[in-house]
PDB file of N, CA and C in Angstrom:
ATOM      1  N   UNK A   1       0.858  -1.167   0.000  1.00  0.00           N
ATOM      2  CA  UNK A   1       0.000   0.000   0.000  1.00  0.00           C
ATOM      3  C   UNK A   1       0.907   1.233   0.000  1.00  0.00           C
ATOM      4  N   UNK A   2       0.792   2.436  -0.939  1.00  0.00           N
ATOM      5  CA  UNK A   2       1.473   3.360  -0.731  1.00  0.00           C
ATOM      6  C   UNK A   2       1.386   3.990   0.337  1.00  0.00           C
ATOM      7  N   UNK A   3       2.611   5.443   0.607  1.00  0.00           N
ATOM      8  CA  UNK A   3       2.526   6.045   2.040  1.00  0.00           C
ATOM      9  C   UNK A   3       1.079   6.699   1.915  1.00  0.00           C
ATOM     10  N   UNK A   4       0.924   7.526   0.241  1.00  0.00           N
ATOM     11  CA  UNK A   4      -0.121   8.379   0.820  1.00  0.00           C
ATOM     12  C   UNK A   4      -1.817   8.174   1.357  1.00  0.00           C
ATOM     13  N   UNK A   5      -1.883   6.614   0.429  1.00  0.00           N
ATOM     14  CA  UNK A   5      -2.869   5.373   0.962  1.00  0.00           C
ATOM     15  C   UNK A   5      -3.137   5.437   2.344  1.00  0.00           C
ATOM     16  N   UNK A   6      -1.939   5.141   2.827  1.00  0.00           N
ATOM     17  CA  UNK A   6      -1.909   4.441   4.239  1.00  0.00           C
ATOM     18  C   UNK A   6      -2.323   5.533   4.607  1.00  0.00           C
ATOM     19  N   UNK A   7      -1.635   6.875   4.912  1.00  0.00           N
ATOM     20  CA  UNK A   7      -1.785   8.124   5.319  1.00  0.00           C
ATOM     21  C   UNK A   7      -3.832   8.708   5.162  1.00  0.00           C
ATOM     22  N   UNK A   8      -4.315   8.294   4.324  1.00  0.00           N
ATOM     23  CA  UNK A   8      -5.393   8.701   4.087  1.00  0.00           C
ATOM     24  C   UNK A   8      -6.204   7.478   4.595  1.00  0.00           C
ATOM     25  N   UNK A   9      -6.387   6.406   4.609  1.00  0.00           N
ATOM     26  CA  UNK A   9      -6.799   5.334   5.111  1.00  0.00           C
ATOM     27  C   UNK A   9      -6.427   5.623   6.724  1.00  0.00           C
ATOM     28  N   UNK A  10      -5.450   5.782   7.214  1.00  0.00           N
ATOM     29  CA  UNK A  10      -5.124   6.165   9.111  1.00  0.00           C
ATOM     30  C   UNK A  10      -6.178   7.453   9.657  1.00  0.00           C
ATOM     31  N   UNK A  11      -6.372   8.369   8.270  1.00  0.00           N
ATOM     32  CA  UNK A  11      -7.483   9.400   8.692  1.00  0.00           C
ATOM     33  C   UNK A  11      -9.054   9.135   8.564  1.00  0.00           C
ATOM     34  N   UNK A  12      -9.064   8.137   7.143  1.00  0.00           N
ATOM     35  CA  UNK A  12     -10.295   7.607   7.442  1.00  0.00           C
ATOM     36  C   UNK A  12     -11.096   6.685   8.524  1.00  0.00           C
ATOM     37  N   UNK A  13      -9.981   6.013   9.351  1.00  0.00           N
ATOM     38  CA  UNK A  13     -10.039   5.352  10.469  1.00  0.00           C
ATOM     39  C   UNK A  13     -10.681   6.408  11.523  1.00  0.00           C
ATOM     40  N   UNK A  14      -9.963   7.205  11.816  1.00  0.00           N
ATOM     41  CA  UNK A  14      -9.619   8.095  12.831  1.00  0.00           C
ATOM     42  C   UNK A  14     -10.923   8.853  12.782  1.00  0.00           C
ATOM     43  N   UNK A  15     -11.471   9.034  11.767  1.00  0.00           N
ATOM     44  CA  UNK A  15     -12.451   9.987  11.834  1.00  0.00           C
ATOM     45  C   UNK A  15     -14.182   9.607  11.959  1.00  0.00           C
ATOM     46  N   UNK A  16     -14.009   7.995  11.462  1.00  0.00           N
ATOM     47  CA  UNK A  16     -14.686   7.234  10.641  1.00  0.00           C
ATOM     48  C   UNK A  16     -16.274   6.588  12.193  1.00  0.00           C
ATOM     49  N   UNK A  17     -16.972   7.068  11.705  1.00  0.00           N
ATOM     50  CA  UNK A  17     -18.058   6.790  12.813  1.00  0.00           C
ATOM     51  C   UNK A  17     -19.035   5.719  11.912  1.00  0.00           C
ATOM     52  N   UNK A  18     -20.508   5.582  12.721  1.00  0.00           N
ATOM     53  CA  UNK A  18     -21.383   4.941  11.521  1.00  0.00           C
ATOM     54  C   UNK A  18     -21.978   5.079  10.398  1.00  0.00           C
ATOM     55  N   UNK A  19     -21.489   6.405   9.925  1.00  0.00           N
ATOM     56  CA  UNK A  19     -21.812   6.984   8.910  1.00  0.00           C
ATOM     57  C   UNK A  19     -20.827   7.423   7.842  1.00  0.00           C
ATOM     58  N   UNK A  20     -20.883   7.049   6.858  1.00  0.00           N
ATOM     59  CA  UNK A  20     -19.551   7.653   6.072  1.00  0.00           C
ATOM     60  C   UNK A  20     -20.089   8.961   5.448  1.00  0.00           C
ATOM     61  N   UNK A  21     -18.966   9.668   5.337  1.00  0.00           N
ATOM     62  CA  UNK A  21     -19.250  11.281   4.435  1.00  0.00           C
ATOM     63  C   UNK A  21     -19.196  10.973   3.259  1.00  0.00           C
ATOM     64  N   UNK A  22     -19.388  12.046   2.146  1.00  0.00           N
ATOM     65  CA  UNK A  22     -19.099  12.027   0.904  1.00  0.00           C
ATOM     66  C   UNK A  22     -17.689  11.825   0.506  1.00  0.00           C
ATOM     67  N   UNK A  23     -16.296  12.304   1.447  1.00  0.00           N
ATOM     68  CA  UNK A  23     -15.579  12.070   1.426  1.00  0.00           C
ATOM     69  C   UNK A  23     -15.144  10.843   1.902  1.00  0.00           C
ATOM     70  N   UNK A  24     -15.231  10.321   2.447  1.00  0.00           N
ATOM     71  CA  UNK A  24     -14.923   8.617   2.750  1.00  0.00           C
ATOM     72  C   UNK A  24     -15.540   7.746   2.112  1.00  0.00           C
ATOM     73  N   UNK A  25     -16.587   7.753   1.337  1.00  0.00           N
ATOM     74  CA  UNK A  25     -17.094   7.191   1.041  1.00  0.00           C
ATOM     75  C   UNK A  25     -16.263   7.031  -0.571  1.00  0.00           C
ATOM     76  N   UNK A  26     -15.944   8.318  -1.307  1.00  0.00           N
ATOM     77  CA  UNK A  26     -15.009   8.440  -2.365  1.00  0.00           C
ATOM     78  C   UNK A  26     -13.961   7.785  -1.882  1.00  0.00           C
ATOM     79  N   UNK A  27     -13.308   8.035  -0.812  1.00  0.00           N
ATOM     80  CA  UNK A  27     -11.919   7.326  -1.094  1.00  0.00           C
ATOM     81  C   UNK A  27     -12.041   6.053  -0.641  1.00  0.00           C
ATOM     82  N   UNK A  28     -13.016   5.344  -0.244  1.00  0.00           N
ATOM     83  CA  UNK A  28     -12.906   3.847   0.456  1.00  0.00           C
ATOM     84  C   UNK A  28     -13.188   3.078  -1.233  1.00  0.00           C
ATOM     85  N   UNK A  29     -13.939   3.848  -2.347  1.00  0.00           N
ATOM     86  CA  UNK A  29     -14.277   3.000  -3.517  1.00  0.00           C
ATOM     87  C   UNK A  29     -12.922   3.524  -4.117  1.00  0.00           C
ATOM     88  N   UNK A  30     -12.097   4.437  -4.293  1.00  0.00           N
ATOM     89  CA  UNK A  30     -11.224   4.432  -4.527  1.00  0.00           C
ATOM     90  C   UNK A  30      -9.786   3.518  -4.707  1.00  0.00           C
ATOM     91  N   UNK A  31      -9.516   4.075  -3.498  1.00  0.00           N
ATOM     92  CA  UNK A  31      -8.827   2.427  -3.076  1.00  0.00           C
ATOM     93  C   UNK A  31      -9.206   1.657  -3.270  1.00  0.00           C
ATOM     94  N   UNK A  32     -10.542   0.748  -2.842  1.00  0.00           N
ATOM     95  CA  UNK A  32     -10.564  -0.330  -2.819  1.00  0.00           C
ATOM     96  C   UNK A  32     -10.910  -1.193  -4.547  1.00  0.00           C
ATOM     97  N   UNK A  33     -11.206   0.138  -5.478  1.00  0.00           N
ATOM     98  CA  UNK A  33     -11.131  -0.459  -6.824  1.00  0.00           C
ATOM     99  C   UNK A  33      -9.612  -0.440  -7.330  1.00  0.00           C
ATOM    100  N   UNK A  34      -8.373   0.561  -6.759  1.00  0.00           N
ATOM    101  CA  UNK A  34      -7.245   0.449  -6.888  1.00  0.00           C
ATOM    102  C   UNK A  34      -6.458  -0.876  -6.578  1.00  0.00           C
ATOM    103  N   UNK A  35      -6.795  -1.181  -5.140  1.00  0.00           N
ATOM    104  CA  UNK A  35      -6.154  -2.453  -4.438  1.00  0.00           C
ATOM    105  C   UNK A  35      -6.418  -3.818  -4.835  1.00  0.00           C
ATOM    106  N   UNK A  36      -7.872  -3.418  -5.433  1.00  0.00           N
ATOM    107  CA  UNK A  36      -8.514  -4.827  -5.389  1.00  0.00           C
ATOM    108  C   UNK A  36      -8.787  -4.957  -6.959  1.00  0.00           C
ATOM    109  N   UNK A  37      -8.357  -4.299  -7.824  1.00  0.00           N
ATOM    110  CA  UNK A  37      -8.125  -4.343  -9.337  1.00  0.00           C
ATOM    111  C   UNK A  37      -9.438  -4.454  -9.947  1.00  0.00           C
ATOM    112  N   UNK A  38     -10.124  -3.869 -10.052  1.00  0.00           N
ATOM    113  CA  UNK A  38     -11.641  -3.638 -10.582  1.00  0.00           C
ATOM    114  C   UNK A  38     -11.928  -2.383 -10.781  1.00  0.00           C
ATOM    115  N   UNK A  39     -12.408  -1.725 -11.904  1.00  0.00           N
ATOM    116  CA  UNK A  39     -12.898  -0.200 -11.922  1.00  0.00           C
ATOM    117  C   UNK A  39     -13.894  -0.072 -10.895  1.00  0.00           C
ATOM    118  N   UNK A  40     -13.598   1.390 -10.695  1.00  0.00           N
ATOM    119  CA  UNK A  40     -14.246   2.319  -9.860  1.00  0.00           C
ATOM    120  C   UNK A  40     -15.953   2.145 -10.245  1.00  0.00           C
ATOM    121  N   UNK A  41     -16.418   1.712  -8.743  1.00  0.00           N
ATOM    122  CA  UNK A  41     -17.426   1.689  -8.607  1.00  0.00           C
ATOM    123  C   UNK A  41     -17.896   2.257  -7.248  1.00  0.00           C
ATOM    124  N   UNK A  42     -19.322   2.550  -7.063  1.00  0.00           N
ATOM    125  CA  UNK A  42     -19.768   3.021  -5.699  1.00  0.00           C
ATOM    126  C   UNK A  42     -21.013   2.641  -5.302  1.00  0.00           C
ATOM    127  N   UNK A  43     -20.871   1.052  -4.546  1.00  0.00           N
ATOM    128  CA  UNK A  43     -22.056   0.214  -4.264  1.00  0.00           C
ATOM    129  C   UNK A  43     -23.126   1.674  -3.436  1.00  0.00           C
ATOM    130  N   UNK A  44     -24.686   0.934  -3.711  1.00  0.00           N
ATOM    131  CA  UNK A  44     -25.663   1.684  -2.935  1.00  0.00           C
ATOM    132  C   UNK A  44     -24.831   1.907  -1.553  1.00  0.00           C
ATOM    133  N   UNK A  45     -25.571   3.096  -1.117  1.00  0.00           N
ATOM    134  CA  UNK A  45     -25.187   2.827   0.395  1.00  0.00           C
ATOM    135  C   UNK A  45     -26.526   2.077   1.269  1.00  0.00           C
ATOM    136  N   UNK A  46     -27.731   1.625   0.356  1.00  0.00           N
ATOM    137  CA  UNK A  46     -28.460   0.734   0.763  1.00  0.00           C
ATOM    138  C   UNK A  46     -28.157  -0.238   1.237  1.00  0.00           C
ATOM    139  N   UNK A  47     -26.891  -0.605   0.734  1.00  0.00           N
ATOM    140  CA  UNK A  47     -26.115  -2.166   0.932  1.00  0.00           C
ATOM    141  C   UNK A  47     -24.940  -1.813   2.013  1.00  0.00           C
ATOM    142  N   UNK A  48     -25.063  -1.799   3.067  1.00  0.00           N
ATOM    143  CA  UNK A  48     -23.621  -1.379   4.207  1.00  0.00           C
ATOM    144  C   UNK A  48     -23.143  -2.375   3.794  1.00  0.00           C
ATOM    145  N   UNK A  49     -23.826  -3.995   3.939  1.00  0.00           N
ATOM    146  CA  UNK A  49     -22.776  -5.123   3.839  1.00  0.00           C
ATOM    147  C   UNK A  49     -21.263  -5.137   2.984  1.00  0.00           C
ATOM    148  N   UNK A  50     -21.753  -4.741   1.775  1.00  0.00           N
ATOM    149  CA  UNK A  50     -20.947  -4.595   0.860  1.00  0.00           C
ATOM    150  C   UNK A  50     -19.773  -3.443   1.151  1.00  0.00           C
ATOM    151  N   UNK A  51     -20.456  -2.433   1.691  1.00  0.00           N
ATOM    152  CA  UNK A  51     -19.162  -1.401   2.196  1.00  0.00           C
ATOM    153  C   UNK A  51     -18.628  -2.087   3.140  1.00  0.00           C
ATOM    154  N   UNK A  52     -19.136  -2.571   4.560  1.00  0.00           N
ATOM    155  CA  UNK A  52     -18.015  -3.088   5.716  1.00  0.00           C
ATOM    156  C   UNK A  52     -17.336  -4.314   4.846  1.00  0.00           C
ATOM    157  N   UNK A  53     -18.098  -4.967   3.877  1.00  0.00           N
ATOM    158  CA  UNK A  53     -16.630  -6.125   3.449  1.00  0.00           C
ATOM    159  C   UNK A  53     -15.440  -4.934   2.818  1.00  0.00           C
ATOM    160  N   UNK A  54     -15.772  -3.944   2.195  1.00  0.00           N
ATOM    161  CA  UNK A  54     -14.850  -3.425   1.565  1.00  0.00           C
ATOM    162  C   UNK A  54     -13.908  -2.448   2.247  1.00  0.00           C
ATOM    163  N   UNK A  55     -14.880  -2.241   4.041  1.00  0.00           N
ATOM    164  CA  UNK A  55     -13.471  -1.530   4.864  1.00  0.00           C
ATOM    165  C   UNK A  55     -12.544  -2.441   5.145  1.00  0.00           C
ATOM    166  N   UNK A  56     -13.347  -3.847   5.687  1.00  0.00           N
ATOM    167  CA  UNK A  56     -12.640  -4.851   5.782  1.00  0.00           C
ATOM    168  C   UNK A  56     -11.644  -5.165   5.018  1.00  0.00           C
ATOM    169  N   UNK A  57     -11.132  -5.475   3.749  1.00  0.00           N
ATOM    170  CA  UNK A  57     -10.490  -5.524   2.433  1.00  0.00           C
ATOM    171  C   UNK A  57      -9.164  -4.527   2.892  1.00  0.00           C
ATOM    172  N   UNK A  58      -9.837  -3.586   3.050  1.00  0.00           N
ATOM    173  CA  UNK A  58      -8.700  -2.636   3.295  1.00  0.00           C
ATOM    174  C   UNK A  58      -8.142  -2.163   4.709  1.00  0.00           C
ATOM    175  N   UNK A  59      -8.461  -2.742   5.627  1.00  0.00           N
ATOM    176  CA  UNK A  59      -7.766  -2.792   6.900  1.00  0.00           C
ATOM    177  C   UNK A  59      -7.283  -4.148   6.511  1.00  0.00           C
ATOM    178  N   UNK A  60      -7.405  -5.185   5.980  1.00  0.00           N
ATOM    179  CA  UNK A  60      -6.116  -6.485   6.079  1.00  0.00           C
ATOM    180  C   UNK A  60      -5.132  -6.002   5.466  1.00  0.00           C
ATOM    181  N   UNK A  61      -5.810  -5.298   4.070  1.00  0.00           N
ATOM    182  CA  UNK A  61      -4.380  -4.874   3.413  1.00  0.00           C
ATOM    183  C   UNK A  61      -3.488  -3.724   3.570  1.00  0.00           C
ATOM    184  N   UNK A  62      -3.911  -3.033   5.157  1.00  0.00           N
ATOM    185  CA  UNK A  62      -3.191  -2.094   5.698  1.00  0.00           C
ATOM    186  C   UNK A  62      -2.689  -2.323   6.801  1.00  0.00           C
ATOM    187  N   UNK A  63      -3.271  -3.417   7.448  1.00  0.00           N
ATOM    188  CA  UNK A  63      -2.591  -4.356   8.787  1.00  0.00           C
ATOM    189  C   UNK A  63      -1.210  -4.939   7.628  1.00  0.00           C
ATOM    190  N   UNK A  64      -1.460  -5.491   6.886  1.00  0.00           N
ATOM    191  CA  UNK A  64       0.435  -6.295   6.379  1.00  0.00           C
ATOM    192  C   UNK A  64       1.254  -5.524   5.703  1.00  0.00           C
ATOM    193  N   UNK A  65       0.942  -4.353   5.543  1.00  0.00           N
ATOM    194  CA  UNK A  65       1.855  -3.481   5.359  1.00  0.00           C
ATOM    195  C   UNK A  65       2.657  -2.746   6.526  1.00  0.00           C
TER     196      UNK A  65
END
């Protein structure tokens, strides 16, 4: 994961309650179409499931870095 990844992912943590902003919500499909090699997409937010697998996704792949 790059520094500035990590760096923006440590703030999305930090800030990150049960609700995502417009801004977290951009950079969590961001990344996670970057990391996880699939174009940019931005599931409903009808569907949380699909977002917590995809914070999930990206806290493993920021825990082994």
């Amino acid at each position: 994961m790059e520094k500035v990844d990590k760096e923006q992912w440590e703030k999305f943590k930090s800030e990150f309650t049960t609700r995502l902003t417009q801004t977290q919500y951009k950079l969590l499909c961001t990344l996670h179409s970057k990391y996880f090699n699939h174009s940019y997409y931005e599931p409903c937010s009808c569907r949380p499931r699909e977002l917590k697998r995809w914070i999930a996704d990206i806290d493993n792949l920021y825990n082994k870095c």
